[in-house]
Each structure stands twice: as C-alpha cells, then as structure tokens.
N, C-alpha and C. Protein backbone atom coordinates (compact mmCIF):
# COMPACT_ATOMS: atom_id res chain seq x y z
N UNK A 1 21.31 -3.95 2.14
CA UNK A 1 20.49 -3.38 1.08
C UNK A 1 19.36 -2.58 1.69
N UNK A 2 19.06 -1.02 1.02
CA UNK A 2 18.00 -0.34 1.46
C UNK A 2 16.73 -1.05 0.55
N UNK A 3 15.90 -1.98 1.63
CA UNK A 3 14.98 -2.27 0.91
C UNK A 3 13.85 -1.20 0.44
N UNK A 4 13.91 0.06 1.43
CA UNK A 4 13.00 1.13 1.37
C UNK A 4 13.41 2.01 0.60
N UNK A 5 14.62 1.81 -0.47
CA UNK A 5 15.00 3.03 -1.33
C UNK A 5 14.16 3.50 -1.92
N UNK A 6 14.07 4.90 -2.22
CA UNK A 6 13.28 5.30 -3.02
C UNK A 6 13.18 5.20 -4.77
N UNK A 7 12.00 5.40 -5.28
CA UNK A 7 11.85 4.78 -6.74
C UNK A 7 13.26 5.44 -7.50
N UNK A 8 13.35 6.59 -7.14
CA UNK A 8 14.46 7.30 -8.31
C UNK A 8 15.40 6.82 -8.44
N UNK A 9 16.06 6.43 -7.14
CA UNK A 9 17.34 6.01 -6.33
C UNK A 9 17.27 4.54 -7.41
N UNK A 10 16.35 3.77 -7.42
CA UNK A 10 16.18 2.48 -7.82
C UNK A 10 16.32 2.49 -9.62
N UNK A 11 15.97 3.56 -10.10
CA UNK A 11 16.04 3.96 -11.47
C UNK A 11 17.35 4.07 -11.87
N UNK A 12 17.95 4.96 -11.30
CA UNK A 12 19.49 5.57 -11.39
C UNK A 12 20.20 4.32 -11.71
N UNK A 13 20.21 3.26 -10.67
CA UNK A 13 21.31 1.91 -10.39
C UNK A 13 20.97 1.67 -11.96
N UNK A 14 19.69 1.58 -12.52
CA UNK A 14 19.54 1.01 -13.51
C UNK A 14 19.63 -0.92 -13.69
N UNK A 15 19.65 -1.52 -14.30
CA UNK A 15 19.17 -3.26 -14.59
C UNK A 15 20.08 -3.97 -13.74
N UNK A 16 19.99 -4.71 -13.15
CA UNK A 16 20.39 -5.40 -12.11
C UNK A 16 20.10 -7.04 -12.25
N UNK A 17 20.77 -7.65 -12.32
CA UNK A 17 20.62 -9.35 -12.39
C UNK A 17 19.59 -9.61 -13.87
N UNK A 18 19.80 -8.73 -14.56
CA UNK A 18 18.74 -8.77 -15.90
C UNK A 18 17.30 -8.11 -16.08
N UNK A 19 17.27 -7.62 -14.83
CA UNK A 19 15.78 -7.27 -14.95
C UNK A 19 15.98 -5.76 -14.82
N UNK A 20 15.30 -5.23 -15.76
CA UNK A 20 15.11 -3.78 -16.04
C UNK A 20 14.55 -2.21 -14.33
N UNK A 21 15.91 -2.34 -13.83
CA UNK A 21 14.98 -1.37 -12.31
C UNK A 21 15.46 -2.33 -11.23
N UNK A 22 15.82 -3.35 -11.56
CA UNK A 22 16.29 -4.23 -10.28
C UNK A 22 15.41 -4.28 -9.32
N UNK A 23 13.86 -4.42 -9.57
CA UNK A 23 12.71 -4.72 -8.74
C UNK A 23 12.10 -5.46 -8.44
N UNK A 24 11.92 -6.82 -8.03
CA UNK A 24 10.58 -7.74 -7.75
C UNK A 24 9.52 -7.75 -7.28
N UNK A 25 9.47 -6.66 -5.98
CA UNK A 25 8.65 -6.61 -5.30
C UNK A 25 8.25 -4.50 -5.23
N UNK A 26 7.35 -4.38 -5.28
CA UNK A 26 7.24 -2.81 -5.28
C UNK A 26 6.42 -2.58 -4.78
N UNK A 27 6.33 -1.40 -3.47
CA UNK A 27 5.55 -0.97 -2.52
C UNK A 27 5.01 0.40 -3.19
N UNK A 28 3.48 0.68 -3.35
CA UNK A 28 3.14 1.96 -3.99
C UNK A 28 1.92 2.43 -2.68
N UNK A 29 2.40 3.61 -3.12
CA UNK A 29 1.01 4.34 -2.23
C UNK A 29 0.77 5.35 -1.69
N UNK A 30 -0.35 5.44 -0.58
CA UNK A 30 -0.30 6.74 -0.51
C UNK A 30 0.21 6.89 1.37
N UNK A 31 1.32 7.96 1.81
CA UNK A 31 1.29 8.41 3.30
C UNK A 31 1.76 7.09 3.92
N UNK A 32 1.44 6.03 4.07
CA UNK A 32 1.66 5.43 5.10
C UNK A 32 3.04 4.25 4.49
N UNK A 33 3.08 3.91 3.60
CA UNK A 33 4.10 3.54 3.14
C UNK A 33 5.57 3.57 3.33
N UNK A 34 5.09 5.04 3.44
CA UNK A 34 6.67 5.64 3.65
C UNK A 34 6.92 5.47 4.65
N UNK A 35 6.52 5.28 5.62
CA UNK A 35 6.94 5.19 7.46
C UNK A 35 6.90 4.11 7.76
N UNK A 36 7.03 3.17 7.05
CA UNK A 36 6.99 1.46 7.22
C UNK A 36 8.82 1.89 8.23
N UNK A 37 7.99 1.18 9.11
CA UNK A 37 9.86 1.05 10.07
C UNK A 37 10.44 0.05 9.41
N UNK A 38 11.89 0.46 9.63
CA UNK A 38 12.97 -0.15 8.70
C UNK A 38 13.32 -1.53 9.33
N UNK A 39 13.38 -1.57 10.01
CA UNK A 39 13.64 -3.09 10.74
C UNK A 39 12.70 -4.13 10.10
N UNK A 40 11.53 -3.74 10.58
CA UNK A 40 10.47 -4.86 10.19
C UNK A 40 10.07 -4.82 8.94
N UNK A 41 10.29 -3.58 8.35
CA UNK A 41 10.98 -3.91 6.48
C UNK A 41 11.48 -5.10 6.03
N UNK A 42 12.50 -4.41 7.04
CA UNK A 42 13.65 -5.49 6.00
C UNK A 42 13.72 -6.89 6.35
N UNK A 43 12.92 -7.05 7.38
CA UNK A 43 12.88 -8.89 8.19
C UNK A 43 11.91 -9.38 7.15
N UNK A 44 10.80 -8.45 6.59
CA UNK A 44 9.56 -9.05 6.48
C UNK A 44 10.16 -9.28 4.62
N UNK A 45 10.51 -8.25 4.37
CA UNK A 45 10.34 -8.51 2.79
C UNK A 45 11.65 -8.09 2.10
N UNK A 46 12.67 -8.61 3.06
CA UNK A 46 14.46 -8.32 2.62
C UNK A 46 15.10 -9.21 1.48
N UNK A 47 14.18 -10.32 1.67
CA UNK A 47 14.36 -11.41 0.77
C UNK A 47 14.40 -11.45 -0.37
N UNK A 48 13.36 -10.42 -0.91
CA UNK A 48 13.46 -9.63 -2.63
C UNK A 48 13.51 -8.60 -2.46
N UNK A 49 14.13 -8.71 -4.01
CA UNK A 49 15.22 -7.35 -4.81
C UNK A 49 13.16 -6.09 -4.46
N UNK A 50 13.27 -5.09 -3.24
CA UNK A 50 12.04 -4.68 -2.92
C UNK A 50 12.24 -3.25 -2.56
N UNK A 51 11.91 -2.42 -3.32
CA UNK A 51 11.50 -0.85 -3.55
C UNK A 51 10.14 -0.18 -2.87
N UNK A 52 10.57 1.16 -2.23
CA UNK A 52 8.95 1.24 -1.37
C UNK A 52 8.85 2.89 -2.23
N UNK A 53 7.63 2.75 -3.00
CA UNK A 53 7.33 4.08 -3.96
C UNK A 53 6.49 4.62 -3.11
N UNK A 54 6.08 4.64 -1.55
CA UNK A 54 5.22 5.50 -1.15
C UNK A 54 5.78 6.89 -0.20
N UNK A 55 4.90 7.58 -0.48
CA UNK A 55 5.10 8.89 -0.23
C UNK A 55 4.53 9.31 0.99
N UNK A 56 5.26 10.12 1.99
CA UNK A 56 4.31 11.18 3.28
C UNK A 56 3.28 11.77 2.73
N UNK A 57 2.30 11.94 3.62
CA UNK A 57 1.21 13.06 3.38
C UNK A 57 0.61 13.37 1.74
N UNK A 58 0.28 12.22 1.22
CA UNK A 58 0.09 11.46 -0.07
C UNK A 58 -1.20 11.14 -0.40
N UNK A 59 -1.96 11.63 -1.46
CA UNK A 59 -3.46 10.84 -1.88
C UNK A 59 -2.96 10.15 -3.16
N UNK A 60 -4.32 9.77 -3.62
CA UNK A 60 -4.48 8.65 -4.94
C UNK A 60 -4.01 9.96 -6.34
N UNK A 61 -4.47 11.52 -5.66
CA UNK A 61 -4.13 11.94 -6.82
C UNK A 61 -2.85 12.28 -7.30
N UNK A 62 -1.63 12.41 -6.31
CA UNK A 62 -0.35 12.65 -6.80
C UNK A 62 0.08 11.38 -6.95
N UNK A 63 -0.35 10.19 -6.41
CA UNK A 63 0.23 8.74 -6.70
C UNK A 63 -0.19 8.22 -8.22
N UNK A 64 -1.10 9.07 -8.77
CA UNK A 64 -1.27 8.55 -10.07
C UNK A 64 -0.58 8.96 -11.06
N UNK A 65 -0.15 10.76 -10.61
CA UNK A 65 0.63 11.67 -11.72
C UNK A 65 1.79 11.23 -11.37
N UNK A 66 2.48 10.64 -10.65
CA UNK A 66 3.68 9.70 -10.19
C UNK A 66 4.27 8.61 -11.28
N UNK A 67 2.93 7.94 -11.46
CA UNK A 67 2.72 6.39 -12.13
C UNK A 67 2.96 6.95 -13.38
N UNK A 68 2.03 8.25 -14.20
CA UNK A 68 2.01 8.81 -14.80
C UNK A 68 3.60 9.16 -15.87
N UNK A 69 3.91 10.18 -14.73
CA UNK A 69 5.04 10.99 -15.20
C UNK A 69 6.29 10.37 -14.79
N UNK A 70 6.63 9.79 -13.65
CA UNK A 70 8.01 9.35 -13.10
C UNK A 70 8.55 8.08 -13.59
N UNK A 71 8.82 7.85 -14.81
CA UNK A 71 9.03 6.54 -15.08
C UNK A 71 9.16 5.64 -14.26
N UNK A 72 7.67 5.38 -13.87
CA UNK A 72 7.66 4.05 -13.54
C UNK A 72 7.76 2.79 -14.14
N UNK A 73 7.61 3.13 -15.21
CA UNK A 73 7.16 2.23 -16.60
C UNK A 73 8.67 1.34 -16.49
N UNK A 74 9.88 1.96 -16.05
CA UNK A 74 11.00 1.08 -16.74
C UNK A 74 11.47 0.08 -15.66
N UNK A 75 10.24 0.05 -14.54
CA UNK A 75 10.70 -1.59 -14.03
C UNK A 75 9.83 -2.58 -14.18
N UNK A 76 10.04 -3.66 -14.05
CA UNK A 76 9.47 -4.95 -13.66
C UNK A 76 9.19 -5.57 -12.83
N UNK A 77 8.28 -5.01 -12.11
CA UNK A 77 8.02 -6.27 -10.58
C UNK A 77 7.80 -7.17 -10.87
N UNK A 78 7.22 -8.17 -10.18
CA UNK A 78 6.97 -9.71 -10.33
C UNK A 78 5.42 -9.28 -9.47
N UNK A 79 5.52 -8.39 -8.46
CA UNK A 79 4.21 -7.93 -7.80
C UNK A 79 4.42 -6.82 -7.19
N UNK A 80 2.99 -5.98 -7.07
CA UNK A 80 3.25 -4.89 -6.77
C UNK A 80 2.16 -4.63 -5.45
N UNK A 81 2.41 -3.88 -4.34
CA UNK A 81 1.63 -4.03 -3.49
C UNK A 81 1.47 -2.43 -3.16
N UNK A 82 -0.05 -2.26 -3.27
CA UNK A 82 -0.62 -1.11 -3.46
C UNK A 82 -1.90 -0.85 -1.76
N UNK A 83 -0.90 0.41 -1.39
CA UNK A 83 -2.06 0.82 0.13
C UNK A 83 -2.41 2.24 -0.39
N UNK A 84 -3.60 2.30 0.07
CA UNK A 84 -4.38 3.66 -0.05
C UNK A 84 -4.73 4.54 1.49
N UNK A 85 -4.24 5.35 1.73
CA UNK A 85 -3.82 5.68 2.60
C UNK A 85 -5.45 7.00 3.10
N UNK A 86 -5.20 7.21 4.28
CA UNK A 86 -6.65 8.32 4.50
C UNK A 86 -6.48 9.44 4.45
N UNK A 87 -5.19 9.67 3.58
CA UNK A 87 -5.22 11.74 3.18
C UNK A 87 -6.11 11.93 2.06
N UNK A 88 -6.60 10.64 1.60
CA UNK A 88 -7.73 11.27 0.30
C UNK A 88 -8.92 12.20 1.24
N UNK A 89 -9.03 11.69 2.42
CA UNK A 89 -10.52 12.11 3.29
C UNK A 89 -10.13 13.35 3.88
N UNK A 90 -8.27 13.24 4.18
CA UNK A 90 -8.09 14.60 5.60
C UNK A 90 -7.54 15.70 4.68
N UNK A 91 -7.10 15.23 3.87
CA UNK A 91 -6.13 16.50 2.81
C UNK A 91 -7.51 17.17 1.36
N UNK A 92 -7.88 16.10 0.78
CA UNK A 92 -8.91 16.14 -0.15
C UNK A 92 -10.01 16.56 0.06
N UNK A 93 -10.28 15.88 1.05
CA UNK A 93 -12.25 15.91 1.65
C UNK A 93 -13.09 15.01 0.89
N UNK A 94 -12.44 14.63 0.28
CA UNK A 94 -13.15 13.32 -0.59
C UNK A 94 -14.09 12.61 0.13
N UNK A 95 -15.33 12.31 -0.69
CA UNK A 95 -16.40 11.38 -0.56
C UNK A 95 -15.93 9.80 -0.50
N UNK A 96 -15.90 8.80 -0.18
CA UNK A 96 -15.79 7.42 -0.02
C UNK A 96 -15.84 7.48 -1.65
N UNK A 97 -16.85 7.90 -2.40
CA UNK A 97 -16.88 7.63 -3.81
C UNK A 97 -15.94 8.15 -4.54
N UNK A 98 -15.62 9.77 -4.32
CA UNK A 98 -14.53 9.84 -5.12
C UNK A 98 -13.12 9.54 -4.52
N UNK A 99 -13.02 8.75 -3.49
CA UNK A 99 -11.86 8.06 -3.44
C UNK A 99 -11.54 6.89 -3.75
N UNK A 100 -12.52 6.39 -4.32
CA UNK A 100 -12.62 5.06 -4.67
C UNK A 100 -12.42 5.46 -6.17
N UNK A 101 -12.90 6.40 -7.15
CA UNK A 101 -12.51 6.45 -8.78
C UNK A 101 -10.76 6.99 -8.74
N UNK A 102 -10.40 7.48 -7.53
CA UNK A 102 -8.71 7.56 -7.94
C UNK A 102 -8.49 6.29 -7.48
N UNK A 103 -8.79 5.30 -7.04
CA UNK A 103 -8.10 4.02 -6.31
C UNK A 103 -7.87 2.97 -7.70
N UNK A 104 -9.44 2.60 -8.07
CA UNK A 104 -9.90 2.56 -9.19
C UNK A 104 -8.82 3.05 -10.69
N UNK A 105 -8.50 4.29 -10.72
CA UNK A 105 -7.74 4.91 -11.63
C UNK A 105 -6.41 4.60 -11.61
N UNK A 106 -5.85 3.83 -10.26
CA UNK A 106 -4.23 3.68 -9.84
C UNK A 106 -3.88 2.22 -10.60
N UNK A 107 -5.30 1.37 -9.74
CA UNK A 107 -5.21 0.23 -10.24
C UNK A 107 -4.79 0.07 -12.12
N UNK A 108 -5.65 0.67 -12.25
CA UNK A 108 -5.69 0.78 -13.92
C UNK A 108 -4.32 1.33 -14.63
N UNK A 109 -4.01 2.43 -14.20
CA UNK A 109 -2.44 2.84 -14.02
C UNK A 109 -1.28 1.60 -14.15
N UNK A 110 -1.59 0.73 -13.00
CA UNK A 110 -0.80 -0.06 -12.72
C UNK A 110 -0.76 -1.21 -13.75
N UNK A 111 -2.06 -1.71 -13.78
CA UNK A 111 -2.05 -2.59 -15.17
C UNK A 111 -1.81 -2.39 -16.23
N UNK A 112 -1.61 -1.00 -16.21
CA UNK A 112 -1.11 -0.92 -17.84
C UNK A 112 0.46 -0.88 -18.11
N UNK A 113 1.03 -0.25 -16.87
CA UNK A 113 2.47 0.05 -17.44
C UNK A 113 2.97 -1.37 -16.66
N UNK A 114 2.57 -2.34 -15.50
CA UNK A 114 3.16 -3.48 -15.14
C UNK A 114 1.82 -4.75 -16.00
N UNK A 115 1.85 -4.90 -16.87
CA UNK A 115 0.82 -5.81 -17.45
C UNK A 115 0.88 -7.48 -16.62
N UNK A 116 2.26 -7.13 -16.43
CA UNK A 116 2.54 -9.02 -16.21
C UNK A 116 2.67 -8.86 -14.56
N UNK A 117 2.30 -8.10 -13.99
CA UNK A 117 2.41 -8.16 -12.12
C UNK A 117 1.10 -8.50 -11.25
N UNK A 118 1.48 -9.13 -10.79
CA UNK A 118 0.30 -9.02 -9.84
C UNK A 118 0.15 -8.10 -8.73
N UNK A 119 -1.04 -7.66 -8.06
CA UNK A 119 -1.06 -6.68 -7.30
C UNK A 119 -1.85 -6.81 -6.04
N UNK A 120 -1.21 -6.66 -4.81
CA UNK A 120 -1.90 -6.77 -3.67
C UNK A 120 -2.35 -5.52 -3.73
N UNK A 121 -3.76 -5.57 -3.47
CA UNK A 121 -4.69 -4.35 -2.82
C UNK A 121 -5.47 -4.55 -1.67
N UNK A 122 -4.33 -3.46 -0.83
CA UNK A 122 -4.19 -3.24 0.62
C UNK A 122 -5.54 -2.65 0.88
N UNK A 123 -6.33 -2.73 2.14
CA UNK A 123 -7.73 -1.98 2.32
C UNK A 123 -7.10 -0.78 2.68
N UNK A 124 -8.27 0.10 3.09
CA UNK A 124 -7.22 1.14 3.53
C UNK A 124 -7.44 0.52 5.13
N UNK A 125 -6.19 1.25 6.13
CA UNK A 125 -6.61 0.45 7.27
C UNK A 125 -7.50 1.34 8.68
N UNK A 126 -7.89 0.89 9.46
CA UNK A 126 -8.56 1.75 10.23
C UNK A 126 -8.16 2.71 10.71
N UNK A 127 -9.12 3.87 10.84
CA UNK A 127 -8.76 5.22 11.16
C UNK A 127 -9.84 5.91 12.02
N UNK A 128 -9.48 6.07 13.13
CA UNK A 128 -9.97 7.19 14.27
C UNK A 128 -10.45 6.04 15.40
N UNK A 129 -9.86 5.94 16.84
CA UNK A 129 -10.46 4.81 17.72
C UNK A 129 -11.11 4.68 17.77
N UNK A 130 -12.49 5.08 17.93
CA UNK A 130 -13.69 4.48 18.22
C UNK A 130 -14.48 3.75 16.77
N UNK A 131 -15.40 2.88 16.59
CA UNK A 131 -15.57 2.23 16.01
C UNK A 131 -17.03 3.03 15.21
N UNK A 132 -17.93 3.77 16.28
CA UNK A 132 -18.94 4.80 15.51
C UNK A 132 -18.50 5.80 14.89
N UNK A 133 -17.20 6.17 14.88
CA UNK A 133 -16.53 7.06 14.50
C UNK A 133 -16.96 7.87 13.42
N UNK A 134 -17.40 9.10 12.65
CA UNK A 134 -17.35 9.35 11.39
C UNK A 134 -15.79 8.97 10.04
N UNK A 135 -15.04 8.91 10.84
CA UNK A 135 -13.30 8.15 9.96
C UNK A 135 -14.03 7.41 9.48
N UNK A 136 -14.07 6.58 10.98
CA UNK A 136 -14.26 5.05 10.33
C UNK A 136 -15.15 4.35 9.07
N UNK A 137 -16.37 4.97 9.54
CA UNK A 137 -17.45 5.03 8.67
C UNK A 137 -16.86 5.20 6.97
N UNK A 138 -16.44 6.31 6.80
CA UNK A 138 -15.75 6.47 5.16
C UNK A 138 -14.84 5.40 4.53
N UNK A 139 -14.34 4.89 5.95
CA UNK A 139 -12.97 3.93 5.47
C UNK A 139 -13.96 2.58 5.04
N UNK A 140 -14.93 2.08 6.09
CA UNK A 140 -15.68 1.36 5.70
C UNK A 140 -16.26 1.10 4.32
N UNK A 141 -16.82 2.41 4.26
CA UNK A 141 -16.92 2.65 2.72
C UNK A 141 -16.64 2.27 1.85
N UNK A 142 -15.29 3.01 1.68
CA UNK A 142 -14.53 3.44 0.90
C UNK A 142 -14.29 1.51 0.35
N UNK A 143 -13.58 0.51 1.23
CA UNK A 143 -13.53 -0.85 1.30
C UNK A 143 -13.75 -1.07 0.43
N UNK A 144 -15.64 -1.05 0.99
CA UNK A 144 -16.45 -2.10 0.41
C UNK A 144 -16.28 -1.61 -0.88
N UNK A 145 -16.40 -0.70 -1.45
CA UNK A 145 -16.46 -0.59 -3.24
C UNK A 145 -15.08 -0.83 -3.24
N UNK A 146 -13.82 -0.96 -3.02
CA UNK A 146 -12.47 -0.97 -3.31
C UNK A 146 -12.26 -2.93 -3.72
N UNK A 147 -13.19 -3.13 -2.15
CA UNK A 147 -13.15 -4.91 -2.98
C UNK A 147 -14.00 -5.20 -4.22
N UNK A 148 -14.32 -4.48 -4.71
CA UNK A 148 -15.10 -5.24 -5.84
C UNK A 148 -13.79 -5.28 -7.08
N UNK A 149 -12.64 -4.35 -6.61
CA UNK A 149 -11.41 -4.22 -7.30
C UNK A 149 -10.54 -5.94 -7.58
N UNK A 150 -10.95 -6.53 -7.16
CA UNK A 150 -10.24 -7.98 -6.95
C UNK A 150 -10.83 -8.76 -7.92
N UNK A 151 -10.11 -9.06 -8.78
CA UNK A 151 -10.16 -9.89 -10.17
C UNK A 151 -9.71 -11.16 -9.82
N UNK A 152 -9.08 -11.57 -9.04
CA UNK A 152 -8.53 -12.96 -8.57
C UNK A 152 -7.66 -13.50 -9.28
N UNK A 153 -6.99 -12.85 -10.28
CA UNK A 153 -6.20 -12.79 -11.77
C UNK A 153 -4.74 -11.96 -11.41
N UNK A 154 -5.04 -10.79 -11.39
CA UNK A 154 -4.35 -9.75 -11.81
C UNK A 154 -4.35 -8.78 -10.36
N UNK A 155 -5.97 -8.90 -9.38
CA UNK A 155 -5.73 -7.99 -8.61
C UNK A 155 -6.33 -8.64 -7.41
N UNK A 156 -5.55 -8.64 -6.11
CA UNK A 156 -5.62 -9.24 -5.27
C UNK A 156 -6.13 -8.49 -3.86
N UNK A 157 -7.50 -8.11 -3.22
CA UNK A 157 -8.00 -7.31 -2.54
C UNK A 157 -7.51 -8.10 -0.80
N UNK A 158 -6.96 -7.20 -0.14
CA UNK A 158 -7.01 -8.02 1.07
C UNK A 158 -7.22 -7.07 2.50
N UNK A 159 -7.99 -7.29 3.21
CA UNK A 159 -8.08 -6.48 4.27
C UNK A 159 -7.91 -6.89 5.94
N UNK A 160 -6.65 -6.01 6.26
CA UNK A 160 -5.39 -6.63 7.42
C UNK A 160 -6.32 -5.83 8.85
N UNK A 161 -7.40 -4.53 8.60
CA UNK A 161 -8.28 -4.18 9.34
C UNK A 161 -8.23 -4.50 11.06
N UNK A 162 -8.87 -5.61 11.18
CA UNK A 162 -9.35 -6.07 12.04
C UNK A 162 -8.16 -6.59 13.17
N UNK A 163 -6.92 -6.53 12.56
CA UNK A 163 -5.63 -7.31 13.27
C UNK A 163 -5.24 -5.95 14.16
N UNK A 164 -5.60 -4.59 13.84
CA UNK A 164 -5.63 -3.53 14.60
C UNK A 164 -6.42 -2.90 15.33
N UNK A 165 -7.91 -3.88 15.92
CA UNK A 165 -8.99 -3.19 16.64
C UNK A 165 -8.73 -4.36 17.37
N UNK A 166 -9.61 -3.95 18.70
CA UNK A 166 -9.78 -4.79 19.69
C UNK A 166 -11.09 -5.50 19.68
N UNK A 167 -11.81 -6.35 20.67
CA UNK A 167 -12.70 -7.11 19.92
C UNK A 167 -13.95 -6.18 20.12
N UNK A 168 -13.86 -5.35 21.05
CA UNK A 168 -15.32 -4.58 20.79
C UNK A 168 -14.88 -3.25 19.55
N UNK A 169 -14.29 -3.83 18.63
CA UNK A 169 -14.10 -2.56 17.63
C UNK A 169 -13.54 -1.73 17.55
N UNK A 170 -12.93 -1.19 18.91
CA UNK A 170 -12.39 0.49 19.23
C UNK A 170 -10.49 -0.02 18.69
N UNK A 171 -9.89 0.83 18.23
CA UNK A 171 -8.69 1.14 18.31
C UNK A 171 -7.81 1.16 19.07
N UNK A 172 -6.70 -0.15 19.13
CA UNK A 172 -5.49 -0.60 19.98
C UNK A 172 -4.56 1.10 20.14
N UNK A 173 -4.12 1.79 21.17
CA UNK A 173 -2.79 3.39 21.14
C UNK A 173 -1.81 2.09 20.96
N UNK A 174 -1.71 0.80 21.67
CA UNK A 174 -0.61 -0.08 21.26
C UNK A 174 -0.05 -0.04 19.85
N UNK A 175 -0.95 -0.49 19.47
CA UNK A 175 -0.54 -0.62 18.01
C UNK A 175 -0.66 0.57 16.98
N UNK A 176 -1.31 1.64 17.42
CA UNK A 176 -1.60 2.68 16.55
C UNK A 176 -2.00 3.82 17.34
N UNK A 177 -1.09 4.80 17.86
CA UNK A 177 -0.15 5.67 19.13
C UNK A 177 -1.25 6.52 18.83
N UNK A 178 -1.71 7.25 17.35
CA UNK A 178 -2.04 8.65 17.18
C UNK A 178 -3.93 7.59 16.81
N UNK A 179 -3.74 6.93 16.34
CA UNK A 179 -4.96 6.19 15.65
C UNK A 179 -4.96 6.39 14.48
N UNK A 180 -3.94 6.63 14.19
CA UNK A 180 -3.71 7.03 12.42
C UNK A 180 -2.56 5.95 11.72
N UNK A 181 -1.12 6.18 12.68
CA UNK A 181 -0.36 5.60 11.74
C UNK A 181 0.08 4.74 12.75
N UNK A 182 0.67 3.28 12.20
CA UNK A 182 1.07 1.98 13.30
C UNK A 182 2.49 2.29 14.20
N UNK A 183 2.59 1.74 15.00
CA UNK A 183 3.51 2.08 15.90
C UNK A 183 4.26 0.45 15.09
N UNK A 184 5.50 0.68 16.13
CA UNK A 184 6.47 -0.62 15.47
C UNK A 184 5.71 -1.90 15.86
N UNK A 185 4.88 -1.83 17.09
CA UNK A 185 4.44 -3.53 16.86
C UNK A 185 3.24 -3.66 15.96
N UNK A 186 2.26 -2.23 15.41
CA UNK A 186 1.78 -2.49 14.41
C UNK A 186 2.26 -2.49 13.18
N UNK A 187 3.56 -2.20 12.92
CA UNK A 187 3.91 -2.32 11.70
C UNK A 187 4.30 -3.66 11.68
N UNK A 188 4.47 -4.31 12.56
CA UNK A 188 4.90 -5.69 12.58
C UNK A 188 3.82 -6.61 12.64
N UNK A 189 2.54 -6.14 13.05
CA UNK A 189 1.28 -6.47 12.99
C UNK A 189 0.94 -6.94 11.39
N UNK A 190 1.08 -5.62 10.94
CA UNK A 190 0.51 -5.44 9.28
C UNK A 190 1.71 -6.44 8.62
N UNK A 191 3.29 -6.50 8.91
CA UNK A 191 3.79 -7.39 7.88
C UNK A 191 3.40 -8.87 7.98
N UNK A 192 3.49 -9.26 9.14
CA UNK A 192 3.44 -10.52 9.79
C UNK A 192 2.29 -11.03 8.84
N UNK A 193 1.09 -10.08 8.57
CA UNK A 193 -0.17 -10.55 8.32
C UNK A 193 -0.30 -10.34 6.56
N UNK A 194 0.97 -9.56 6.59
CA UNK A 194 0.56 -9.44 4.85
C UNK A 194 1.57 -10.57 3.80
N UNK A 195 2.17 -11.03 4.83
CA UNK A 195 3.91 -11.55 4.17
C UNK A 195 2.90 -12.79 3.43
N UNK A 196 2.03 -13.63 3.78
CA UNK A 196 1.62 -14.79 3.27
C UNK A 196 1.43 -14.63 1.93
N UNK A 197 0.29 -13.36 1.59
CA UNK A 197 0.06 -13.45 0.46
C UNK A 197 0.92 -12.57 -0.66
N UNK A 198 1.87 -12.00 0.15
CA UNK A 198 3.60 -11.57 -0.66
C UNK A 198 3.98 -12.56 -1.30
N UNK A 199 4.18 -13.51 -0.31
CA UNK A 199 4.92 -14.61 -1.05
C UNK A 199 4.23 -15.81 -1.79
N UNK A 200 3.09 -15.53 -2.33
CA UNK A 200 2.22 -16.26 -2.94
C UNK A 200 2.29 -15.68 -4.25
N UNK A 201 2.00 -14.57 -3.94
CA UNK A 201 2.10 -13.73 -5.13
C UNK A 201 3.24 -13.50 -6.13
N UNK A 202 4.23 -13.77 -4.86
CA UNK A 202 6.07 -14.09 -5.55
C UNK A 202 6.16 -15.31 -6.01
N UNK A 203 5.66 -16.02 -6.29
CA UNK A 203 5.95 -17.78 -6.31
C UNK A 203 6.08 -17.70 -7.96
C-alpha cells in the first residue's frame, strides 16, 4: 500500500472498509510533507489506512484553498496531522504574525470540514544552522503564538525541534544536509518522535 498516495488518488478509490476516502490517518501541509522518505513512511505509520496531502514548495496559503476547494470534505480521518512548513517566510516573506493567521486559518479549516478528528500540530521545525540565526528567530516566533493553538480537545500542539539541534543549538548536516529539509535519519528522527502521540491520538 502507497501510504504516501496522494489526496486525489485517495478520492478516486472512493469508500473503503465503510469509511468515506478510505482514510484514518491524514498528513496535511505545507513543502516538507511531501518528501517524507518512503521507507520510514511506511514503517512508521503503515499500520493505518494513511494519506499524505502535503505539497513541494507549499505555504499555509495554497494549503487552505486546497482544504477549501479540493474536496477534502469527503473523508474521514480519525486524526489529522498538520506541519507548517518555512515557505511562508522564503516564498511569502511573511512576518511570524502573518504566518501564524494562515496557520490559525488551516486549523479552523480543518475543524470544520473534519469536526470529529483530532489534530496533531506539528511546530514548524528548525531552519538555518546556527542558532542566532535570523530563520531561526521567525520560526521561534512563529511557535510560540502557534502553541497557544492547542486546545487539548480537538488540537494537539507538539514540538519535535530540539531532536534536530545539537546541544549548543546549532544544526545537525547529519540529520538535515541543506538545514532545511531532513535527511533519512532525520526523517526517522521526526517519525520515531512523532509516532507516540499518532497513536494516542488513533486509540
């Protein structure tokens, strides 16, 4: 099974074991999503019926007209796990603030057309090696108002950050080659560390 099929692909099959989209688990977002390596995909989260809706070179604003327009509406996750990716800052130029009212706007998106899902909200994760960095700084940002997004209900804030810096702060090339996007042992980094509260959220 392509756990990384894309949303359309997942539409087409149409209802599957009763559930409308044949989805449990749904990956949304922006850029980095999509390059989740397939291996550690499918080890980490092969287990459920699991769709990855994120897109290359992607902000909060085409991920919303997505949610919007692409019937998303006709599946059912059980949970949905939402990353915000840093083309709002390199493609946009966006302020920490106005990347936080499309993040803000997705979430809301999401609750309305999945009412009954719960939703991991991914931080965004670190960006540019050094730790004084101007990146970094925005991403920091950007965070801290993104956690106030966590309802403990409905929306679940979690930040995997720190599992990709070293201890004086600066940025692992191990784990993240360009300092942008994870190499395979950081993608194995980020599942390893996100699978707990996947499957909490699946229960």
């Amino acid at each position: 099974m392509d756990v990384a099929r894309p949303l359309a692909a997942v539409l087409r099959r149409g209802c599957r074991g009763g559930r409308q989209g044949g989805v449990d688990l749904l990956f949304v977002g922006d850029s980095i999503t999509e390059m989740w390596n397939q291996e550690v995909f499918q080890r980490a989260f092969g287990n459920w019926r699991t769709a990855n809706f994120g897109i290359g070179g992607d902000h909060t604003g085409n991920l919303l007209w997505r949610l919007q327009n692409g019937h998303a509406d006709k599946l059912r996750p059980k949970a949905v796990v939402l990353t915000i990716g840093v083309n709002n800052f390199g493609f946009c130029d966006a302020t920490p603030e106005q990347a936080y009212q499309g993040v803000k706007a997705v979430v809301a998106q999401l609750r309305k057309i999945y009412p009954d899902a719960r939703i991991l909200l991914n931080a965004v994760l670190p960006y540019g090696q050094f730790t004084h960095s101007p990146q970094r700084g925005k991403v920091v940002e950007l965070n801290r108002m993104v956690a106030g997004l966590n309802d403990g209900q409905h929306v679940f804030y979690q930040d995997y950050g720190l599992f990709f810096l070293q201890p004086n702060g600066d940025m692992s090339a191990e784990v993240m080659g360009d300092f942008l996007h994870p190499s395979p042992k950081g993608y194995q980094i980020w599942a390893d560390a996100m699978l707990p509260a996947v499957r909490k959220l699946m229960e």
